[in-house]
PDB file of N, CA and C in Angstrom:
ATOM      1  N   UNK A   1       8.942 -15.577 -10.862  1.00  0.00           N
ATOM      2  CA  UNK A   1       9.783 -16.677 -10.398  1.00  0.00           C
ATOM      3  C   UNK A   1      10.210 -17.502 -11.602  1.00  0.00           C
ATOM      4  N   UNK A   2      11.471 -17.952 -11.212  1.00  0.00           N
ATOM      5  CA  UNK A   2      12.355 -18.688 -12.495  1.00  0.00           C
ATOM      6  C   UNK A   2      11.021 -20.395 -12.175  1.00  0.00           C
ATOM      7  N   UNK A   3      11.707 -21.177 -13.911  1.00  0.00           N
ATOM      8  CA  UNK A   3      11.139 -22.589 -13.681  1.00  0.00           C
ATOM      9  C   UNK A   3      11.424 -23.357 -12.645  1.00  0.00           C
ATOM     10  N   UNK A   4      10.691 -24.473 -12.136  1.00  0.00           N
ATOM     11  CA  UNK A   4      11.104 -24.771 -10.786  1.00  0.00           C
ATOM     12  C   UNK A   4      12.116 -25.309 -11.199  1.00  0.00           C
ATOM     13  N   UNK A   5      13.111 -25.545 -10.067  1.00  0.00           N
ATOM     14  CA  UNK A   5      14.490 -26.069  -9.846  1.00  0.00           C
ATOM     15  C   UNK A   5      14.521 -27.558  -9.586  1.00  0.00           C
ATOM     16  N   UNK A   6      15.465 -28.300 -10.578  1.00  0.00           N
ATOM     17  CA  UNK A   6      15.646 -29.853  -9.917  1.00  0.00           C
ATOM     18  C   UNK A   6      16.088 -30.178  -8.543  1.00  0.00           C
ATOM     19  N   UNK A   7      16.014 -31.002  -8.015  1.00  0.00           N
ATOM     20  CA  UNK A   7      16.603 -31.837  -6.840  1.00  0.00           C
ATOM     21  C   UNK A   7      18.063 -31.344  -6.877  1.00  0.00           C
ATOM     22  N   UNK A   8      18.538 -31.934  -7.889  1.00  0.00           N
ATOM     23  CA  UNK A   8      19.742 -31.826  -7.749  1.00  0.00           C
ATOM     24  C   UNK A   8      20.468 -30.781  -7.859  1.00  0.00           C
ATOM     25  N   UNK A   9      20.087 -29.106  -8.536  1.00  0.00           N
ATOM     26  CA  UNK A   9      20.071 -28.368  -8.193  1.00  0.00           C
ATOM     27  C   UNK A   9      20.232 -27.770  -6.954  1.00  0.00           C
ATOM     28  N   UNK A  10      19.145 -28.398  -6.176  1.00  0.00           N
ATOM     29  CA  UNK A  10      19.399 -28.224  -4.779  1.00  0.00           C
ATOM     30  C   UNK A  10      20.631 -28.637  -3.997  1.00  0.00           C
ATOM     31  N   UNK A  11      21.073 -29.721  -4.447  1.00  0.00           N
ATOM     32  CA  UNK A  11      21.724 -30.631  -3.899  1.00  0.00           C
ATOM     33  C   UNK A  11      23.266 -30.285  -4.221  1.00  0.00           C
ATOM     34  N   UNK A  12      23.306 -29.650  -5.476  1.00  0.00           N
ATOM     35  CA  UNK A  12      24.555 -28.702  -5.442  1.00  0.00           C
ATOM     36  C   UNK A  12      24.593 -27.527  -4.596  1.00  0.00           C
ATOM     37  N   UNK A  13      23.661 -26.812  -4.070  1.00  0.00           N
ATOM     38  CA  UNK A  13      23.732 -25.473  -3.288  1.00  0.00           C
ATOM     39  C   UNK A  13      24.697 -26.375  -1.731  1.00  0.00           C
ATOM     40  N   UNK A  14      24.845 -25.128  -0.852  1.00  0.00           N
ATOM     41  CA  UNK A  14      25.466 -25.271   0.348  1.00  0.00           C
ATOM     42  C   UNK A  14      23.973 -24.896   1.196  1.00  0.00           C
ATOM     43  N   UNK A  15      24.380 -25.417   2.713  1.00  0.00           N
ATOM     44  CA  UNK A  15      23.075 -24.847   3.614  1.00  0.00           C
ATOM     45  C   UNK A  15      22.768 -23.666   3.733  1.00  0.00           C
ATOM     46  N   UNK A  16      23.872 -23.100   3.436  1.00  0.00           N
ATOM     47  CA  UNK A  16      23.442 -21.687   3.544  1.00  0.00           C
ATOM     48  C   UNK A  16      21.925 -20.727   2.701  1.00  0.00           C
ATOM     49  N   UNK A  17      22.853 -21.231   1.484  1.00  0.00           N
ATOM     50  CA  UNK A  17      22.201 -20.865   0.054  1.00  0.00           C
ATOM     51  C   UNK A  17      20.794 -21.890  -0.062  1.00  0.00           C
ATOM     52  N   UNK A  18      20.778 -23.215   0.887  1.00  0.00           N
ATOM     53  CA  UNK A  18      19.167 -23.541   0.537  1.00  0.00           C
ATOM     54  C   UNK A  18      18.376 -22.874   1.251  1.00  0.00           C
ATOM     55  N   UNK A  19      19.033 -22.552   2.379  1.00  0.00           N
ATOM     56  CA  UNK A  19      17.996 -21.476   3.761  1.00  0.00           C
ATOM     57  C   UNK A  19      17.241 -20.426   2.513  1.00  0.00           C
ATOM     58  N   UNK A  20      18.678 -19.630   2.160  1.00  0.00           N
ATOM     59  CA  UNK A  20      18.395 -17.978   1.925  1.00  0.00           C
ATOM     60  C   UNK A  20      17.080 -18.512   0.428  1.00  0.00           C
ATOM     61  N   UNK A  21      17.040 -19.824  -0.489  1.00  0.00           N
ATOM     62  CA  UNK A  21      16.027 -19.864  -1.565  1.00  0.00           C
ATOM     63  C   UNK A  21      14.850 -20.480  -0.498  1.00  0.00           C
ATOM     64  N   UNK A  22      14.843 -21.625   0.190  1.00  0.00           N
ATOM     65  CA  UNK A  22      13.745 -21.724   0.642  1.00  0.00           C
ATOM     66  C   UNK A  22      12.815 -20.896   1.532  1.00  0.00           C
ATOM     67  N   UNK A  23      13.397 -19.653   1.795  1.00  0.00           N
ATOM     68  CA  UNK A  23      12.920 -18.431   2.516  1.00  0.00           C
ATOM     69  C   UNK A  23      12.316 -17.748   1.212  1.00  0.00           C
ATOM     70  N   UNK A  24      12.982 -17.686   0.311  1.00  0.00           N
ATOM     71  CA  UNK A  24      12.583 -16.835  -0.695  1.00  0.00           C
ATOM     72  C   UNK A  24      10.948 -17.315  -1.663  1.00  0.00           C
ATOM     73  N   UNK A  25      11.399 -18.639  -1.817  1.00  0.00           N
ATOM     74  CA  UNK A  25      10.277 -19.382  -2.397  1.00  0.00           C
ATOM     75  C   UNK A  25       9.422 -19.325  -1.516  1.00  0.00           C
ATOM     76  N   UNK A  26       9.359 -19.826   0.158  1.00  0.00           N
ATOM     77  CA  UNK A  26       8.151 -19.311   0.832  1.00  0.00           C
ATOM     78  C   UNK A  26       7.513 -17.844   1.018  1.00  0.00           C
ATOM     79  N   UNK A  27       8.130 -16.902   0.579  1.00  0.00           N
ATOM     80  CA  UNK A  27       7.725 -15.565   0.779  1.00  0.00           C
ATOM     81  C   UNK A  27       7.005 -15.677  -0.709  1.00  0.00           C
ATOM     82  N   UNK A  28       7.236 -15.591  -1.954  1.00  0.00           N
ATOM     83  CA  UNK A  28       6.946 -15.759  -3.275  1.00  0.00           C
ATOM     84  C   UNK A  28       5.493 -16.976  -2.947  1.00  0.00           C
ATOM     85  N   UNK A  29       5.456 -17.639  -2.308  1.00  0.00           N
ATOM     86  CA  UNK A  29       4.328 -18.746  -1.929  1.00  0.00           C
ATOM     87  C   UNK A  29       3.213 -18.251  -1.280  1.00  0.00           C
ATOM     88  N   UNK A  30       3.420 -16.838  -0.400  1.00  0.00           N
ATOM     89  CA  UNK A  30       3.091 -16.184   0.182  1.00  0.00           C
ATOM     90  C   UNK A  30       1.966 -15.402  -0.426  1.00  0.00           C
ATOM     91  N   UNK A  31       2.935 -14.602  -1.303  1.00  0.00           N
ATOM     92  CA  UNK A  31       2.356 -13.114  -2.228  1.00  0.00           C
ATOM     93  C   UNK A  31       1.214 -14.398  -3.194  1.00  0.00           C
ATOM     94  N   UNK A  32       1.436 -15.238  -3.691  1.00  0.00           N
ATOM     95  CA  UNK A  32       0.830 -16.107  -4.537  1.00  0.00           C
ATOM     96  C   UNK A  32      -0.680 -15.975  -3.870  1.00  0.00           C
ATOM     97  N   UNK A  33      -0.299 -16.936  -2.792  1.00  0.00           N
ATOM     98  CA  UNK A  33      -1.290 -16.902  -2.090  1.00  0.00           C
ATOM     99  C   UNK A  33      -2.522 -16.152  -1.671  1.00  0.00           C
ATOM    100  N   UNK A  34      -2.009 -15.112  -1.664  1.00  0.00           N
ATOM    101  CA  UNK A  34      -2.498 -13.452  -1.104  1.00  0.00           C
ATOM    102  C   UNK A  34      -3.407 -13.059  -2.850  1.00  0.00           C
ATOM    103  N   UNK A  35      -2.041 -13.204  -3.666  1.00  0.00           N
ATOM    104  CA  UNK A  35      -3.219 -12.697  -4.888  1.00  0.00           C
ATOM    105  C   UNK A  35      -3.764 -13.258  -5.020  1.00  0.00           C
ATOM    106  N   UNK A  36      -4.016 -15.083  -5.044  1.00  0.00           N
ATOM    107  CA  UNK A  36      -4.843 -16.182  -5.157  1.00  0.00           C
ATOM    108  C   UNK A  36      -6.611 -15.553  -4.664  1.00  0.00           C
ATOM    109  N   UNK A  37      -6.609 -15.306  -3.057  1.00  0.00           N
ATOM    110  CA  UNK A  37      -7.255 -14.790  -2.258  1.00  0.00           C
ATOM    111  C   UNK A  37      -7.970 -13.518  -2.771  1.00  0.00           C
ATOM    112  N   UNK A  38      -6.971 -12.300  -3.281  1.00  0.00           N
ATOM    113  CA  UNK A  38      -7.854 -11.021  -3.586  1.00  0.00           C
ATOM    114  C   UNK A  38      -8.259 -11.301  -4.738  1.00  0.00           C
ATOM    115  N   UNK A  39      -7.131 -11.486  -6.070  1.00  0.00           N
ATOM    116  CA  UNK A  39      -7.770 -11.404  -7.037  1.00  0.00           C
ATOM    117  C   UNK A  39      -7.186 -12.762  -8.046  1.00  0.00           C
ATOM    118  N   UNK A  40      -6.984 -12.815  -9.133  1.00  0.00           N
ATOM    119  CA  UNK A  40      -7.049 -13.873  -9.970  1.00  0.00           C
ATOM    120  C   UNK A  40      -5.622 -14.317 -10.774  1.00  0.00           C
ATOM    121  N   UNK A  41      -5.078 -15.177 -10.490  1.00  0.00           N
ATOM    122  CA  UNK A  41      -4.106 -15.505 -10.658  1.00  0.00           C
ATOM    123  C   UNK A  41      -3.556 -15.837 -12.051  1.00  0.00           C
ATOM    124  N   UNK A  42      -2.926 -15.235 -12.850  1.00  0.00           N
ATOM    125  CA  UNK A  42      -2.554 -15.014 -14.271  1.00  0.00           C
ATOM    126  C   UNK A  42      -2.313 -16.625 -14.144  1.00  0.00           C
ATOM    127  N   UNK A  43      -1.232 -17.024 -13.874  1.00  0.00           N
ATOM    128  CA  UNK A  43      -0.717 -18.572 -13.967  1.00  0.00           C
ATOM    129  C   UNK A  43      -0.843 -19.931 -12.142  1.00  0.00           C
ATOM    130  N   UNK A  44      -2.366 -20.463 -12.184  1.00  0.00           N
ATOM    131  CA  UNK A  44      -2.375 -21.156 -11.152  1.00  0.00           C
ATOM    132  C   UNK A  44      -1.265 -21.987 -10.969  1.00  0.00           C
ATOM    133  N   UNK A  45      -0.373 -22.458 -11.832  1.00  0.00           N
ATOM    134  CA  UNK A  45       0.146 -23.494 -11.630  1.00  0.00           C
ATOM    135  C   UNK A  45       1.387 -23.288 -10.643  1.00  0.00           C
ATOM    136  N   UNK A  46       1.661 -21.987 -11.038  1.00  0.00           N
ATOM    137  CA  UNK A  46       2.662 -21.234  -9.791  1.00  0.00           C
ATOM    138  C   UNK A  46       2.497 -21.901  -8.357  1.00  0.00           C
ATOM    139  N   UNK A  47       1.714 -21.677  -7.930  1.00  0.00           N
ATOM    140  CA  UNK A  47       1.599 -22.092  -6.447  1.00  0.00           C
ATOM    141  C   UNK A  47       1.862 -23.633  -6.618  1.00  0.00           C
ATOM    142  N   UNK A  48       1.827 -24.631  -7.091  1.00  0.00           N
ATOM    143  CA  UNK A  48       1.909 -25.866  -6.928  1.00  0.00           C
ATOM    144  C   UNK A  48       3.255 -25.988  -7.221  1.00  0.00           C
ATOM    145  N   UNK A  49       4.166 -25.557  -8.412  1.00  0.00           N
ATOM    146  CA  UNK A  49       5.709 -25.554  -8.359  1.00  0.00           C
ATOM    147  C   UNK A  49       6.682 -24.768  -6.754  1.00  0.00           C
ATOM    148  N   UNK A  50       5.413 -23.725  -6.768  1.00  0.00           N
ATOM    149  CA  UNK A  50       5.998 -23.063  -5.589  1.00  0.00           C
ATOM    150  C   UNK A  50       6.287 -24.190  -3.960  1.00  0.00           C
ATOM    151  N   UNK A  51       5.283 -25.133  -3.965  1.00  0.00           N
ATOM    152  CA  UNK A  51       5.008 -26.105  -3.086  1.00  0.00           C
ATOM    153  C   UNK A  51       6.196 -26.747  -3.522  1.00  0.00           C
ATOM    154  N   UNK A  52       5.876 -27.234  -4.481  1.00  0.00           N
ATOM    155  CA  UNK A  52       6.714 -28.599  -4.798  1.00  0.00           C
ATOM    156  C   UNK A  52       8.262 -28.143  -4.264  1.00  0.00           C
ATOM    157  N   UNK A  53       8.894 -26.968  -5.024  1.00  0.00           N
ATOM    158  CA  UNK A  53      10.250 -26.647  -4.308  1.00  0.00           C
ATOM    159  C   UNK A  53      10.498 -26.619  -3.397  1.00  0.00           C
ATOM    160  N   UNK A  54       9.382 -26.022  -2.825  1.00  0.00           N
ATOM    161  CA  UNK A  54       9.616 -26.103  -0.834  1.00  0.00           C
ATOM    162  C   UNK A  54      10.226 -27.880  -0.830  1.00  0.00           C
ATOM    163  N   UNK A  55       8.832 -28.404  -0.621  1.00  0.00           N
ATOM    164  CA  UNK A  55       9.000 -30.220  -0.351  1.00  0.00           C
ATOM    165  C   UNK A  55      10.773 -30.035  -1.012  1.00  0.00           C
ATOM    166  N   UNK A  56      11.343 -30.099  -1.579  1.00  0.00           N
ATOM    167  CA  UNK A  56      11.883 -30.618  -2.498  1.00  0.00           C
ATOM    168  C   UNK A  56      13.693 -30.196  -1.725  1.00  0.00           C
ATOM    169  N   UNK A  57      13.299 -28.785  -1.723  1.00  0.00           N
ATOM    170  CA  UNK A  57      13.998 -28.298  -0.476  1.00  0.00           C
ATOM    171  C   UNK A  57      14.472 -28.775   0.943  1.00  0.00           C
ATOM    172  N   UNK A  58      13.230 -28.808   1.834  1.00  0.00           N
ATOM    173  CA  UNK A  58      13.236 -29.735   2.489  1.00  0.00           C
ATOM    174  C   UNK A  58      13.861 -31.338   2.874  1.00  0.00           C
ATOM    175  N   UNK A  59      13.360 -31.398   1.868  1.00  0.00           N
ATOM    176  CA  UNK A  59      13.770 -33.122   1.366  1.00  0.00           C
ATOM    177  C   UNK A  59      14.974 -33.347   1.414  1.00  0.00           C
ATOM    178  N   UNK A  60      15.995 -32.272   0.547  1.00  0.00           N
ATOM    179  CA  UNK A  60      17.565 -32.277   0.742  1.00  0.00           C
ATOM    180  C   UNK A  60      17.981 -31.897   1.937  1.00  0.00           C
ATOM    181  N   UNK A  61      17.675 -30.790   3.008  1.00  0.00           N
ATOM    182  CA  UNK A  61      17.623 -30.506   4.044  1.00  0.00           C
ATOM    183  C   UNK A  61      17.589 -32.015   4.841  1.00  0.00           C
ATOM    184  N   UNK A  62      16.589 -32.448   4.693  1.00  0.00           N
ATOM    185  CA  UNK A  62      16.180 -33.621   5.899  1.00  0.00           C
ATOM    186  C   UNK A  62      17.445 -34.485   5.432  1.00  0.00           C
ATOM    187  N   UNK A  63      17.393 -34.977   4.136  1.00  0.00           N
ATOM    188  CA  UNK A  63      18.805 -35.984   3.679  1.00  0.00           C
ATOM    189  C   UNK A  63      19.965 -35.666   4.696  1.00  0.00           C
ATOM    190  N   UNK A  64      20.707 -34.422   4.410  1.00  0.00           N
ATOM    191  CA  UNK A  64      21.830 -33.894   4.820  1.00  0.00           C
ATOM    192  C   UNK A  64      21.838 -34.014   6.419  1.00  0.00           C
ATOM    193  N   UNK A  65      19.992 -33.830   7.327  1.00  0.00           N
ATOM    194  CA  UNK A  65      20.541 -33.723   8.284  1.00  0.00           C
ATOM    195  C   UNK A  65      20.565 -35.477   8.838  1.00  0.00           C
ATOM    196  N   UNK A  66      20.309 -36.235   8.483  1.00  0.00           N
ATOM    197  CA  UNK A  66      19.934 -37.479   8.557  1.00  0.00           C
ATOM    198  C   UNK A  66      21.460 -38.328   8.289  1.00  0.00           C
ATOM    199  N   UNK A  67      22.428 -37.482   7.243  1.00  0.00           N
ATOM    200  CA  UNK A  67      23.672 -37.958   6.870  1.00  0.00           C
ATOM    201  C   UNK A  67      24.632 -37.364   7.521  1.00  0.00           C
ATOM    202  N   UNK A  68      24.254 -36.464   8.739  1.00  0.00           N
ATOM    203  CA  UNK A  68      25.564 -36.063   9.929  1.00  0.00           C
ATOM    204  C   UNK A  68      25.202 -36.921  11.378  1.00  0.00           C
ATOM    205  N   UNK A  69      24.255 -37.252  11.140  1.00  0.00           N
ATOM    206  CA  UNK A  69      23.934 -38.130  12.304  1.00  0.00           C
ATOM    207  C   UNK A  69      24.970 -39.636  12.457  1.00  0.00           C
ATOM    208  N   UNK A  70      25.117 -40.058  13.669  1.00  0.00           N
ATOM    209  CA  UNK A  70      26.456 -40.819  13.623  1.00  0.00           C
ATOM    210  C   UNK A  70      25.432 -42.345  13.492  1.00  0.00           C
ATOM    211  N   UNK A  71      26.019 -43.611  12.904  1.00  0.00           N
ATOM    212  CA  UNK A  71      25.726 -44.461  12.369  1.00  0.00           C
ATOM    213  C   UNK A  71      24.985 -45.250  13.572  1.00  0.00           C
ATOM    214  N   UNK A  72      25.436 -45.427  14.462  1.00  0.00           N
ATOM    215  CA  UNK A  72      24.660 -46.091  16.213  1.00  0.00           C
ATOM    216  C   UNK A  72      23.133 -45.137  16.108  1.00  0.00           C
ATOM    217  N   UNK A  73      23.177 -44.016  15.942  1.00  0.00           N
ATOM    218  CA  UNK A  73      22.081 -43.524  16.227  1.00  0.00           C
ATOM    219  C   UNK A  73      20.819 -43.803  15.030  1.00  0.00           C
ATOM    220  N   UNK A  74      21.445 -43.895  13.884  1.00  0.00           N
ATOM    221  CA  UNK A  74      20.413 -44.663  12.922  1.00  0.00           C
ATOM    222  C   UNK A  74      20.069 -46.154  13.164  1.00  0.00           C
ATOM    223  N   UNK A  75      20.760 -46.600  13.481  1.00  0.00           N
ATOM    224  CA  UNK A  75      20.613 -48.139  13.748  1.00  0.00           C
ATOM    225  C   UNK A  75      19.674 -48.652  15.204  1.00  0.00           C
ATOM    226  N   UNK A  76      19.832 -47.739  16.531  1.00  0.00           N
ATOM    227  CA  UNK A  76      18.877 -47.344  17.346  1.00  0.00           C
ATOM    228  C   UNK A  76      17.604 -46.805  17.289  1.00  0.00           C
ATOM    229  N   UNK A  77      17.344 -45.929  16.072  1.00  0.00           N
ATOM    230  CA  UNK A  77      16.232 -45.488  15.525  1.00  0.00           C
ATOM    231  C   UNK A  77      15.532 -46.706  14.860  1.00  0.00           C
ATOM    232  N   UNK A  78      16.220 -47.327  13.926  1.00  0.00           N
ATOM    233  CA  UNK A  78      15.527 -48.483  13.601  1.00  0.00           C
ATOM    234  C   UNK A  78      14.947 -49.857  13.811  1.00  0.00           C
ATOM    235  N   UNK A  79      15.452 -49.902  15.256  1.00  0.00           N
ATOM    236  CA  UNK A  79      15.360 -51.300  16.027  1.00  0.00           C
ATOM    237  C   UNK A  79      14.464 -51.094  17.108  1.00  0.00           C
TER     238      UNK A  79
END
């Protein structure tokens, strides 16, 4: 796996393209995991960048869906 990716990185992709990496990084989070479990992991730190992108992912995800929502409905949420 490449170095982890900035925010904003993310934040240039389309929804499409964050689905198809945050699928990818969770599968790669996966195998980590799995070798973590059998045997010994050349570089631990992997799995914690691997996390962090997810969150990070996410995070732009939640933004975007939070910024199609119509303005009454945030303002109802908050009161």
């Amino acid at each position: 796996m490449a170095k982890a990716a900035k925010a904003a990185e993310y934040r240039g992709m389309s929804d499409e393209q964050l689905g198809l990496t945050l699928r990818d990084i969770e599968k790669h989070l996966f195998q980590l995991r799995f070798q973590s479990a059998t045997d010994r992991l050349e570089t631990p730190s992997e799995l914690r960048k691997a996390r962090r992108d997810i969150a990070r992912i996410r995070t732009v995800q939640r933004q975007r869906e939070l910024a199609k929502q119509p303005k009454e409905e945030k303002g109802a949420a908050n009161g």
